[in-house]
N, C-alpha and C. Protein backbone atom coordinates (compact mmCIF):
# COMPACT_ATOMS: atom_id res chain seq x y z
N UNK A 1 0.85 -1.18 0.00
CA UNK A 1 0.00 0.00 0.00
C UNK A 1 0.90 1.24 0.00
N UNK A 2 0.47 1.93 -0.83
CA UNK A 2 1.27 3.31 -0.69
C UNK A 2 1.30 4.29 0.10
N UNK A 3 1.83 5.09 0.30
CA UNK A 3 1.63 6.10 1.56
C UNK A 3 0.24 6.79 1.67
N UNK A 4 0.17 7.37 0.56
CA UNK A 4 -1.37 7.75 0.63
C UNK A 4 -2.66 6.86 0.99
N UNK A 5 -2.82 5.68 0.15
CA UNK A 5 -3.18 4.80 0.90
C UNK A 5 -3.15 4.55 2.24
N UNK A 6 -2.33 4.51 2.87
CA UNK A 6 -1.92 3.87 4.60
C UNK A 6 -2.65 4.94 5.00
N UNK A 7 -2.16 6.20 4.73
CA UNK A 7 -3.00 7.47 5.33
C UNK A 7 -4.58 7.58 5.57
N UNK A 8 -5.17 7.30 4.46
CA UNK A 8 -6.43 7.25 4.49
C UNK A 8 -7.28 6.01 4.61
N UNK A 9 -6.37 4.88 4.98
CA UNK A 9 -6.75 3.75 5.59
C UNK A 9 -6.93 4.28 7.56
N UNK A 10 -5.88 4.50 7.77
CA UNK A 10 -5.78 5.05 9.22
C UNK A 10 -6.90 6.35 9.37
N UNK A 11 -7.02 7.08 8.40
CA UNK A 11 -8.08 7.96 9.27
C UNK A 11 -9.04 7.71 9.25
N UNK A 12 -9.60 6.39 7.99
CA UNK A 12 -10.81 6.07 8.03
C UNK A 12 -11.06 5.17 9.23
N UNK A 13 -9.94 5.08 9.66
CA UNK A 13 -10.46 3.78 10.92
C UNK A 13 -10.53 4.40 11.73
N UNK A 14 -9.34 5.79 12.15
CA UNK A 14 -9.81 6.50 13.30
C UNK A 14 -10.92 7.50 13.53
N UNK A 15 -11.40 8.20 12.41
CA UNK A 15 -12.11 9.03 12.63
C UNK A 15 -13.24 8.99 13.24
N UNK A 16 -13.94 7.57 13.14
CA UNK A 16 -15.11 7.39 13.83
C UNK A 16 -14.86 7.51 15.48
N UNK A 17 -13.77 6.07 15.85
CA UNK A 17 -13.57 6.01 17.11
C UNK A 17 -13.31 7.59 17.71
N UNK A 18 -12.75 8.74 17.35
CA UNK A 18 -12.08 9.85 17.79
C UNK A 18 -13.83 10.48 17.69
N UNK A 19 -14.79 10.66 16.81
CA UNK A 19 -16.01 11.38 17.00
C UNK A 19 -16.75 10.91 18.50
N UNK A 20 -16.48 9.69 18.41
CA UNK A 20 -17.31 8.92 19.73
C UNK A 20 -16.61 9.46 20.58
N UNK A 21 -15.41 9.55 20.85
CA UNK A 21 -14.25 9.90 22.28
C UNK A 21 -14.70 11.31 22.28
N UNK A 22 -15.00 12.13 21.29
CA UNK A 22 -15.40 13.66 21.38
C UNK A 22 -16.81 13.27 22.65
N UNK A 23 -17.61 12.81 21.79
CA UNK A 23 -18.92 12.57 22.20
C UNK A 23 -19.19 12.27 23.94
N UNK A 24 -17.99 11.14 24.22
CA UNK A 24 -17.23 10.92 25.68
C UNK A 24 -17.10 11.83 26.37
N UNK A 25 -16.21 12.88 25.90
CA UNK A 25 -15.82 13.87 26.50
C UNK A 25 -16.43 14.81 27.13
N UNK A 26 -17.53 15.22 26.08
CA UNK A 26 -18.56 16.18 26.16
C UNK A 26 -19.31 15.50 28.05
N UNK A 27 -19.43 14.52 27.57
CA UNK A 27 -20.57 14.00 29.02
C UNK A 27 -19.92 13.60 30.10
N UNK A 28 -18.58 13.43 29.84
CA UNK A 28 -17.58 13.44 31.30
C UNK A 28 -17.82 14.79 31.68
N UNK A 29 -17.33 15.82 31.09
CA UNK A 29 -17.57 17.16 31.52
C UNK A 29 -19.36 17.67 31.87
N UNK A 30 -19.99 17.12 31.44
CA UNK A 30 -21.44 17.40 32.39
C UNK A 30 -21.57 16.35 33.70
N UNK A 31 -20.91 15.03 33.88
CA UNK A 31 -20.69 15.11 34.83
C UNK A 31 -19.81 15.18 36.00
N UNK A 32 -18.94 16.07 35.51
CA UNK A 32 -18.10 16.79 36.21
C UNK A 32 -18.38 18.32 37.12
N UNK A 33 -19.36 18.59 35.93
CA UNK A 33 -20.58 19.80 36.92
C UNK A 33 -21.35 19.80 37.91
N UNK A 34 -21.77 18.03 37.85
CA UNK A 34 -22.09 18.00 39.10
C UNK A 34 -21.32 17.49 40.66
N UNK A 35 -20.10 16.96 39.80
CA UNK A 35 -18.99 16.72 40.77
C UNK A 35 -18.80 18.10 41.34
N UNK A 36 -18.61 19.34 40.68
CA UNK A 36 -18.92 20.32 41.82
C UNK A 36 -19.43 20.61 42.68
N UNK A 37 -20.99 20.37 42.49
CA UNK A 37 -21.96 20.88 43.70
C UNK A 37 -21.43 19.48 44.82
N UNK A 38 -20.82 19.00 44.45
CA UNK A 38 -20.44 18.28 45.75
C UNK A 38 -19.16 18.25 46.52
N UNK A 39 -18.46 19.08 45.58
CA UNK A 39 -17.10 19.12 45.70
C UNK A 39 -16.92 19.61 47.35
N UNK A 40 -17.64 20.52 47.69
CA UNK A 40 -17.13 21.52 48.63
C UNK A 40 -17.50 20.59 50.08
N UNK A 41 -17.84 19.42 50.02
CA UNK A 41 -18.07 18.34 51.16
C UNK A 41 -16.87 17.96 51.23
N UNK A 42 -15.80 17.76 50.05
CA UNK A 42 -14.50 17.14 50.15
C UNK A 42 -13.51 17.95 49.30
N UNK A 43 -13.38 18.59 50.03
CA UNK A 43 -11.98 19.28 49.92
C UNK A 43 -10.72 18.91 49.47
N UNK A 44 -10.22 18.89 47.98
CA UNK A 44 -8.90 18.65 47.55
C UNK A 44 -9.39 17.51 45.79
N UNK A 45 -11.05 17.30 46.33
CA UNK A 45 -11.47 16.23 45.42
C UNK A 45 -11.30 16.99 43.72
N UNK A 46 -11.26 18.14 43.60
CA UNK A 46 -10.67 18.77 42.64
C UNK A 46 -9.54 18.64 42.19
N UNK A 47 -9.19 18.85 43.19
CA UNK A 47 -7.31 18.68 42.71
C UNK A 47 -6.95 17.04 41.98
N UNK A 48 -7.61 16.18 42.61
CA UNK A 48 -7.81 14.56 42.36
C UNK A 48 -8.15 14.15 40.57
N UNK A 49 -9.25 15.05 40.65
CA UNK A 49 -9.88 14.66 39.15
C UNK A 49 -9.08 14.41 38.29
N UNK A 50 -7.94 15.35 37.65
CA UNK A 50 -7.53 15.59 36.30
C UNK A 50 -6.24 14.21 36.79
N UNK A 51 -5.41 14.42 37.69
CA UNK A 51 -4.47 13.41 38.03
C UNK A 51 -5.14 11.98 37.91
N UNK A 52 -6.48 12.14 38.56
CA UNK A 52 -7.31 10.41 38.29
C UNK A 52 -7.44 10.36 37.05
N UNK A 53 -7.91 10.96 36.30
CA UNK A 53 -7.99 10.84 34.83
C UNK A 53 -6.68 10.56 33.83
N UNK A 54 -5.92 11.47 33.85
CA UNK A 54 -4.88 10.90 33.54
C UNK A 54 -3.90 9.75 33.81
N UNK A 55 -4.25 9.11 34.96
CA UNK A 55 -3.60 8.25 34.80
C UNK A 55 -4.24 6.86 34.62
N UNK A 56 -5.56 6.93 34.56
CA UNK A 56 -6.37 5.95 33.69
C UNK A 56 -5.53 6.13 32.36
N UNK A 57 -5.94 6.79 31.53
CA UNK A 57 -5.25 6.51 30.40
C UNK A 57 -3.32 6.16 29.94
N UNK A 58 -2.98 6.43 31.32
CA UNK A 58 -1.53 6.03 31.31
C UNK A 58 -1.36 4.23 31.48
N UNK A 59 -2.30 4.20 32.50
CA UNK A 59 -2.35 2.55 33.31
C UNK A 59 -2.58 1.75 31.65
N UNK A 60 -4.33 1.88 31.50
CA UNK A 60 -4.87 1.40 30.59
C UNK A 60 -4.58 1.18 28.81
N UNK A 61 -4.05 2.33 28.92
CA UNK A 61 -3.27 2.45 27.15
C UNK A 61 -2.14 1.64 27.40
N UNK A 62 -1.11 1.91 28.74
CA UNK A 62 -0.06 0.46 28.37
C UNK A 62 -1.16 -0.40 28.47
N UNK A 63 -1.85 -0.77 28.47
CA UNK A 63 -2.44 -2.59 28.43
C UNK A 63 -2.83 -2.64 27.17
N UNK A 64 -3.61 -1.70 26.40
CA UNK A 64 -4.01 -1.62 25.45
C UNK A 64 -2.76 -1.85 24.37
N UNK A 65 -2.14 -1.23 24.61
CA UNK A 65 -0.65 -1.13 23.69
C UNK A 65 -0.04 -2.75 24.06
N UNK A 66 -0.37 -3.26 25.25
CA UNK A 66 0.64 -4.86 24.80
C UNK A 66 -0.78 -5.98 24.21
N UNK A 67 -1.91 -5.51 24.46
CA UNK A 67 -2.59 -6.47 23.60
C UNK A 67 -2.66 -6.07 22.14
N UNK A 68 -2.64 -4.76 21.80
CA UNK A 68 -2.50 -4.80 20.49
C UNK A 68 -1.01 -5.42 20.08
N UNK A 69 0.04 -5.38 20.40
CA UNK A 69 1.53 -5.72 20.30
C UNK A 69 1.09 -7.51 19.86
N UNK A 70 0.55 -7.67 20.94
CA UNK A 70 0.25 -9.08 21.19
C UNK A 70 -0.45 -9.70 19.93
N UNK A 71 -1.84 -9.11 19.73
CA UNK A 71 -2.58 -9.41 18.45
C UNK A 71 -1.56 -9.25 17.32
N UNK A 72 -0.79 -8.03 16.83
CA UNK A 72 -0.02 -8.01 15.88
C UNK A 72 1.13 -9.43 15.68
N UNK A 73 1.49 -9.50 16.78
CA UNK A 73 2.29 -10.35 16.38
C UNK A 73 1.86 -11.97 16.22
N UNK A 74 0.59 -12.28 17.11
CA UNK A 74 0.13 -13.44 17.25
C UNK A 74 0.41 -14.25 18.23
N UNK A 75 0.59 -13.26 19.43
CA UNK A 75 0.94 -13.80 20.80
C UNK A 75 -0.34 -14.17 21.38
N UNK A 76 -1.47 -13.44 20.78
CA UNK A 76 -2.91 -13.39 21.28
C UNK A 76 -3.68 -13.44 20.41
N UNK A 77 -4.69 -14.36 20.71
CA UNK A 77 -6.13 -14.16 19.62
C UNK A 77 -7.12 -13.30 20.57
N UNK A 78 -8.10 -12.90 19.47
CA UNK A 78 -8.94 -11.73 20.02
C UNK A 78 -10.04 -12.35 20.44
N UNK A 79 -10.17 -12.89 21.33
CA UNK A 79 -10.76 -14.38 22.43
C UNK A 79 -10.75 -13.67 23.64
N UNK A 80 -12.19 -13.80 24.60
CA UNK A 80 -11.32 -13.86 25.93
C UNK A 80 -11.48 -15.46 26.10
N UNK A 81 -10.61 -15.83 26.12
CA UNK A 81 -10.30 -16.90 26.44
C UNK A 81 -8.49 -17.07 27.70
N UNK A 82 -8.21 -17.99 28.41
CA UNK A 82 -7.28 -18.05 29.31
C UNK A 82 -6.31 -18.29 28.32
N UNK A 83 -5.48 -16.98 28.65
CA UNK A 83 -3.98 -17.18 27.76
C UNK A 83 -3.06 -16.32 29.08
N UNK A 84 -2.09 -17.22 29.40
CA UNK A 84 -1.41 -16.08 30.29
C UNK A 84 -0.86 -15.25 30.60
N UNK A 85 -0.25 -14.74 28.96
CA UNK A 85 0.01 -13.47 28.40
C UNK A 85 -1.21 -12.44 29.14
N UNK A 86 -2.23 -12.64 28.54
CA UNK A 86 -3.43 -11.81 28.83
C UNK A 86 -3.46 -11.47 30.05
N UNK A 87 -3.35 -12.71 30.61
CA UNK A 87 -4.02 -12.72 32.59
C UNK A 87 -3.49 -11.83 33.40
N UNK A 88 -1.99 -12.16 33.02
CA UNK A 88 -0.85 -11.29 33.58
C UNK A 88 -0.95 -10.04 33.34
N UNK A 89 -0.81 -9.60 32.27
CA UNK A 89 -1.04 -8.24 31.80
C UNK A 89 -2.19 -7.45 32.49
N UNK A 90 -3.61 -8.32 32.61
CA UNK A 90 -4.71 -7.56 32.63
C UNK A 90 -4.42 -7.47 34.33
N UNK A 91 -4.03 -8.56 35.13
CA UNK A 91 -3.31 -8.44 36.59
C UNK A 91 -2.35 -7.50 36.94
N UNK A 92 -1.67 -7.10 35.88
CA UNK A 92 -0.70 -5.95 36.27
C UNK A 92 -1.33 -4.71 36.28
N UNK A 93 -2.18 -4.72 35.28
CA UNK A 93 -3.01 -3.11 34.93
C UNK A 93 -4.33 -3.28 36.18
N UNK A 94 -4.91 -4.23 36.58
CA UNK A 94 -5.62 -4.14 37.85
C UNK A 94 -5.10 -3.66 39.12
N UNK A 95 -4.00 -4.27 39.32
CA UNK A 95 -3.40 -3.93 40.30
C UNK A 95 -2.63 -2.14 40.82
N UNK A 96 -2.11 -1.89 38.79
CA UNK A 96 -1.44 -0.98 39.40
C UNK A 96 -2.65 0.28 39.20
N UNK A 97 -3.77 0.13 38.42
CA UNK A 97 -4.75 1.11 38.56
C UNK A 97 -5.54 1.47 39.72
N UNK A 98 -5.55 0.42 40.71
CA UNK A 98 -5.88 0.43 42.04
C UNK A 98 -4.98 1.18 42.67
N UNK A 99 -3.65 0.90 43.00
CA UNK A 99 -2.37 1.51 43.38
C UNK A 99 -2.29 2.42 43.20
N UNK A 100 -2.39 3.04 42.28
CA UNK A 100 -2.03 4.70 41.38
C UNK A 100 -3.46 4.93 42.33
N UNK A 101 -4.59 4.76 41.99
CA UNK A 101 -5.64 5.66 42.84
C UNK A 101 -5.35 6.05 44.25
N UNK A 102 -5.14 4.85 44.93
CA UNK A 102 -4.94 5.13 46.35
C UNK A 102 -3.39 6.31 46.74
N UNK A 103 -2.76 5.78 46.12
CA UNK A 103 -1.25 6.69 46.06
C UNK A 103 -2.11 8.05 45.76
N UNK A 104 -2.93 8.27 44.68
CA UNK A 104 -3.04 10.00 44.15
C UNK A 104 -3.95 10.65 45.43
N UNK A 105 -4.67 9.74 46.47
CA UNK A 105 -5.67 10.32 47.50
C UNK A 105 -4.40 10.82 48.39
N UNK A 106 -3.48 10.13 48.54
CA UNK A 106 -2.04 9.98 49.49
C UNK A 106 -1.87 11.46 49.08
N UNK A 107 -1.10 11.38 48.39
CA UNK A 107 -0.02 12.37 47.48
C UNK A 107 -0.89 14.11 47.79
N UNK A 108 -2.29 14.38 47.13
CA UNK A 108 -3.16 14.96 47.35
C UNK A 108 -3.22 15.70 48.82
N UNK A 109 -3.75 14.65 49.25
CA UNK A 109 -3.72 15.31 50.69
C UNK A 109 -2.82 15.44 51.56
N UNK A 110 -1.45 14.73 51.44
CA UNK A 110 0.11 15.39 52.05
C UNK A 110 0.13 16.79 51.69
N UNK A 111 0.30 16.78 50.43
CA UNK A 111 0.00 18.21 49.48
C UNK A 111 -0.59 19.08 50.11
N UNK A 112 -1.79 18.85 49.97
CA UNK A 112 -3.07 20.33 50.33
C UNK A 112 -2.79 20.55 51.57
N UNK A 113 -2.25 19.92 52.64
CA UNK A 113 -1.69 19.62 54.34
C UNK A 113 -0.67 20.45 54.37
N UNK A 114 -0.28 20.51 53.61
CA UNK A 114 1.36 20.47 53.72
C UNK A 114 1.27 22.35 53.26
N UNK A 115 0.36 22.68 52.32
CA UNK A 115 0.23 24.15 51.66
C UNK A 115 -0.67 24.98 52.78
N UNK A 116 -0.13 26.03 53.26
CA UNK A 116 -0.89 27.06 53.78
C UNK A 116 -2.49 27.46 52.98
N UNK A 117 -3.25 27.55 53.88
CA UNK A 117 -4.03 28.26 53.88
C UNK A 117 -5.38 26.99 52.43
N UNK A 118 -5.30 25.84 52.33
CA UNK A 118 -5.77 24.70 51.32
C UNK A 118 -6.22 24.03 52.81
N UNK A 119 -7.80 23.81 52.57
CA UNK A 119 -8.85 22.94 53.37
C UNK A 119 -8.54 21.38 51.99
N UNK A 120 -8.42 20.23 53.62
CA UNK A 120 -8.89 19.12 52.39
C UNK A 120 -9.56 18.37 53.54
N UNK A 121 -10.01 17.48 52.44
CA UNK A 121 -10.98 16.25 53.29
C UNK A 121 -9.87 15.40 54.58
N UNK A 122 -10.22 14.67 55.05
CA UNK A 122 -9.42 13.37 55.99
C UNK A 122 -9.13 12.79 54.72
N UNK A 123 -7.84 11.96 55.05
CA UNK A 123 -7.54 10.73 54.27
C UNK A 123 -8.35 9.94 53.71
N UNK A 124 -8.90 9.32 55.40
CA UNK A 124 -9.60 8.07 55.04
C UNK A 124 -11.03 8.90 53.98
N UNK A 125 -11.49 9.56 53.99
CA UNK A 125 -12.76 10.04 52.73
C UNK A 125 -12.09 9.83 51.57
N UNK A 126 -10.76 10.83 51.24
CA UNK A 126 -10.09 10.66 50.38
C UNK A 126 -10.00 9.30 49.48
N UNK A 127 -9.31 8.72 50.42
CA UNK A 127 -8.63 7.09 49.96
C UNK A 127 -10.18 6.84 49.73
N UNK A 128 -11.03 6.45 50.26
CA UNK A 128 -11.90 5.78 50.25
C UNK A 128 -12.71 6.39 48.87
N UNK A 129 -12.98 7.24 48.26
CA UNK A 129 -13.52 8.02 46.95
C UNK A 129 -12.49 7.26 46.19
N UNK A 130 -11.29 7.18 46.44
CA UNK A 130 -10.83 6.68 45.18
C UNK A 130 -9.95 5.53 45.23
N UNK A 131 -10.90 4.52 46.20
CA UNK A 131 -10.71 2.98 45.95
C UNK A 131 -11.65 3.02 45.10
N UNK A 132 -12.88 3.21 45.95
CA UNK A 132 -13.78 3.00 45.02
C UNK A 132 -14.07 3.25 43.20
N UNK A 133 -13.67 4.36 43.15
CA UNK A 133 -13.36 4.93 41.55
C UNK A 133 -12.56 4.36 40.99
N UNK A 134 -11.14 3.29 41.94
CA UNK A 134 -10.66 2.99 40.98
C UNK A 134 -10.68 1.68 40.66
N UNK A 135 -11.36 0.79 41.80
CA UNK A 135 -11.80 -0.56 41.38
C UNK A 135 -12.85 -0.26 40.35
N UNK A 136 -13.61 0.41 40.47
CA UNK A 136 -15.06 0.35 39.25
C UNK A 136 -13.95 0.69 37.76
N UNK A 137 -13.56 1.93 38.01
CA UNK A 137 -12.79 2.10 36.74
C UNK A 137 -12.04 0.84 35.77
N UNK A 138 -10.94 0.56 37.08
CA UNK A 138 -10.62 -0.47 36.48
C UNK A 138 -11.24 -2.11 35.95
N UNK A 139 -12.12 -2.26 36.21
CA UNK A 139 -13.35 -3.31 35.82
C UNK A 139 -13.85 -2.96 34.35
N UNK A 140 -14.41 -1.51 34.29
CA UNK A 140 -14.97 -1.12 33.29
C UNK A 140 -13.77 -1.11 31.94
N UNK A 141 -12.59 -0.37 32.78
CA UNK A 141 -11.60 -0.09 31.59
C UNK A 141 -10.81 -1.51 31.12
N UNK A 142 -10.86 -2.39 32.01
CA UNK A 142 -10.14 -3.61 31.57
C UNK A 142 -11.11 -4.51 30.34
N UNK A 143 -12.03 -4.77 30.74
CA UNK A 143 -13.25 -5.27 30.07
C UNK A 143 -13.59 -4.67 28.89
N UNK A 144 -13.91 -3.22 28.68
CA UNK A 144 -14.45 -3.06 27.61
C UNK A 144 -13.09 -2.63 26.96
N UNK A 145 -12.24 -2.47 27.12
CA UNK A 145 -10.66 -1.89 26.57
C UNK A 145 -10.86 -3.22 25.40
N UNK A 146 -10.63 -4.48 26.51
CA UNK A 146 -10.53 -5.96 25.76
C UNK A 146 -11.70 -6.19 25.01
N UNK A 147 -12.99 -5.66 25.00
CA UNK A 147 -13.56 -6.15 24.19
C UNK A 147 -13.81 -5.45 23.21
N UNK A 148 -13.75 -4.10 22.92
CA UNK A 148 -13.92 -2.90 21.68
C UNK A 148 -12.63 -3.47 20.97
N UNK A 149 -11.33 -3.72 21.23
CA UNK A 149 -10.24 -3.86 20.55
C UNK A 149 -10.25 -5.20 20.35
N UNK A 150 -10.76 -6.16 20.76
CA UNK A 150 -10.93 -7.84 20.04
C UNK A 150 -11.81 -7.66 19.26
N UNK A 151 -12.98 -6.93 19.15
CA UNK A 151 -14.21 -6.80 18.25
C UNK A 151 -13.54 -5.90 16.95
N UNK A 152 -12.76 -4.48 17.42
CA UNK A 152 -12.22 -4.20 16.07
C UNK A 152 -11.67 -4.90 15.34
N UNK A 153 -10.50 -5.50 16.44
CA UNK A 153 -9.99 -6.15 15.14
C UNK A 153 -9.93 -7.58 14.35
N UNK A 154 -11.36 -8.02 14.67
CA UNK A 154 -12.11 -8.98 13.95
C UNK A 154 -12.54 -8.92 12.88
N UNK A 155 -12.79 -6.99 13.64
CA UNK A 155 -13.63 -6.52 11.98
C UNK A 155 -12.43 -6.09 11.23
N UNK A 156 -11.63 -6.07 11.32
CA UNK A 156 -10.04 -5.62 10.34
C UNK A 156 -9.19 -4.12 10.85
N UNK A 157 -9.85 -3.98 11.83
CA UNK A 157 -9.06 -1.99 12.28
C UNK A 157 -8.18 -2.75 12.81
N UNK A 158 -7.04 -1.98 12.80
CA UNK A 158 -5.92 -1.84 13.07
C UNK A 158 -6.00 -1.12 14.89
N UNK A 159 -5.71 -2.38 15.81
CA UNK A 159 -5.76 -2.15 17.54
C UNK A 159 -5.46 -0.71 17.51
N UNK A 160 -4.15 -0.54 16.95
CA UNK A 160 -3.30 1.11 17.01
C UNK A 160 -4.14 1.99 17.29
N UNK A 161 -5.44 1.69 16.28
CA UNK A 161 -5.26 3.23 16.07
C UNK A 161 -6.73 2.84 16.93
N UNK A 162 -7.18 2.23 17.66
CA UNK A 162 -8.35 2.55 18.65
C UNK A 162 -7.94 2.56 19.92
N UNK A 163 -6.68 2.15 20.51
CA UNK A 163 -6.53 1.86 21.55
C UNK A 163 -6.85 3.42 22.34
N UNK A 164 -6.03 4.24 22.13
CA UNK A 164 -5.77 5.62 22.07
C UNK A 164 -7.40 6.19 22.98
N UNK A 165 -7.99 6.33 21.90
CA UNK A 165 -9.23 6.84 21.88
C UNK A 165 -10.24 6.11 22.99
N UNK A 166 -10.65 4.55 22.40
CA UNK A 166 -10.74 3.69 23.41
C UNK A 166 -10.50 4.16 24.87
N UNK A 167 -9.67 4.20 25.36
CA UNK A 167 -8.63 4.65 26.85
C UNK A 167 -9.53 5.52 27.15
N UNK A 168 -9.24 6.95 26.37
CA UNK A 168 -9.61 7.94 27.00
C UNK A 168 -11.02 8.27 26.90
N UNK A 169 -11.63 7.43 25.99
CA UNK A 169 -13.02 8.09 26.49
C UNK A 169 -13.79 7.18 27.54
N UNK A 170 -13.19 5.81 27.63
CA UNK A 170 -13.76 4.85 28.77
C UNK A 170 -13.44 5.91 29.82
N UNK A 171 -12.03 5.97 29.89
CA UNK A 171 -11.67 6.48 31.23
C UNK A 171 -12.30 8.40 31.82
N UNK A 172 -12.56 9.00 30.80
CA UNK A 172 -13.09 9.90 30.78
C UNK A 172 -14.18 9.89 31.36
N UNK A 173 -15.52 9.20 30.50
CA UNK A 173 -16.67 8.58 30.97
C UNK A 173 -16.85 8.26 32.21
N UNK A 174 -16.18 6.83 32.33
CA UNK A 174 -16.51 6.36 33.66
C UNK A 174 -15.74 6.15 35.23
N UNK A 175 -14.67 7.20 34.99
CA UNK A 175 -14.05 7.71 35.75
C UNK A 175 -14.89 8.68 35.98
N UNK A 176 -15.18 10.00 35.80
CA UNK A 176 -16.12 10.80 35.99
C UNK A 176 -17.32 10.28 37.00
N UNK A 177 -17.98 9.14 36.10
CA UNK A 177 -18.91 8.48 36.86
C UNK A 177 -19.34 8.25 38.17
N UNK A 178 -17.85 7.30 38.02
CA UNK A 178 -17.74 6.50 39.13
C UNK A 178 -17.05 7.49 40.18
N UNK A 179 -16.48 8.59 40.12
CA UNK A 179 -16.14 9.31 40.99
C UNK A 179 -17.69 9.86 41.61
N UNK A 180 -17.76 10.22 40.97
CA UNK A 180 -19.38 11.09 41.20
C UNK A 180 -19.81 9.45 42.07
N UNK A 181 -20.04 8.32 42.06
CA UNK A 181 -20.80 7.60 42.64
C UNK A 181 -20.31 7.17 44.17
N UNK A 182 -18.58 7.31 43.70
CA UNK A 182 -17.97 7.25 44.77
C UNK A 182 -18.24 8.17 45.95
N UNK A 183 -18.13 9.68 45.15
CA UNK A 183 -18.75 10.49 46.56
C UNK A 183 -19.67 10.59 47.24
N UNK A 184 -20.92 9.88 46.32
CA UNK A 184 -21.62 9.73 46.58
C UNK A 184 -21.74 8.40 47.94
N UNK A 185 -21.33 7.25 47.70
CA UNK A 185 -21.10 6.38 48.64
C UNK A 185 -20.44 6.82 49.88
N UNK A 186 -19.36 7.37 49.82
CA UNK A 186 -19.11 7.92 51.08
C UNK A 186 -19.16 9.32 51.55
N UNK A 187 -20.05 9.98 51.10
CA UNK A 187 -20.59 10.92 51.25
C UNK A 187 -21.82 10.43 52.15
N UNK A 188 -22.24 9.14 52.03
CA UNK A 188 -23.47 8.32 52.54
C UNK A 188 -23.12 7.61 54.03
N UNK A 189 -21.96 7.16 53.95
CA UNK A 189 -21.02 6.55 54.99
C UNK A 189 -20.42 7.54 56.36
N UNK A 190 -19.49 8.75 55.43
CA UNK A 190 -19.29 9.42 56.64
C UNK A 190 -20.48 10.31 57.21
């Protein structure tokens, strides 16, 4: 295939996935408006958001990036089926997306503690908003990561170029969400 070709093979595959991730975006940010009106119960939960978000798509795109690696080369079929390539992988990105959450409640509130004149929540609220956000996250983002990118590329797209998009609008979405549900839960608790 020629260059031009390759080109307009790739945007035809991405352009859709990238309209939908727009589409994502848009409704993470409405519910992120209402993560405000609650914000001011937990103090610092602002500061949390954009760091939680981003590193969904850091955790999750490496996973995304070794199953596509994987499919390319034929380390993996686009099955869920038990392969231990997979298991492992999807065990490492469970684990460390959990990890990274609890660390960013840590980090956060040393921080806002540590700065004059910055109200934050207790820890334990903290941590606890974003276990929760990040076990759900990571459920949602492991699962449908693996199944939008086994389903593409059944249908012939190229993993590459969805993984990307994929990531960030799961994690956009239902990070958002699940934060919002999280505060909600222990907003209910404490």
């Amino acid at each position: 295939m020629d260059v031009r070709g390759e080109f307009l093979s790739i945007y035809r595959q991405a352009l859709p996935v990238l309209l939908v991730a727009l589409l994502g975006g848009l409704f993470a940010g409405l519910v992120l408006e209402e993560i405000l009106e609650r914000a001011s119960r937990f103090p610092g939960l602002l500061v949390i958001v954009p760091v939680f978000l981003a590193t969904r798509g850091n955790v999750y795109g490496a996973l995304g990036g070794r199953i596509a690696s994987g499919l390319h080369q034929g380390l993996l079929r686009p099955r869920f089926e038990y392969d231990e390539r997979l298991v492992n992988a999807v065990l490492a990105s469970f684990i460390n997306g959990i990890g990274i959450s609890v660390t960013i409640a840590v980090i956060v509130w040393v921080g806002l503690t540590l700065l004059p004149g910055w109200d934050v929540a207790p820890l334990g609220h903290l941590v606890g908003i974003m276990l929760i956000a990040g076990v759900l996250t990571s459920f949602v983002l492991i699962f449908g990561l693996l199944a939008l990118i086994f389903t593409g590329y059944r249908l012939g797209y190229d993993p590459d170029n969805l993984v990307g998009p994929i990531v960030t609008t799961l994690g956009d979405v239902f990070g958002m969400v699940f934060l919002l549900i999280a505060v909600a839960v222990v907003g209910v608790v404490v």
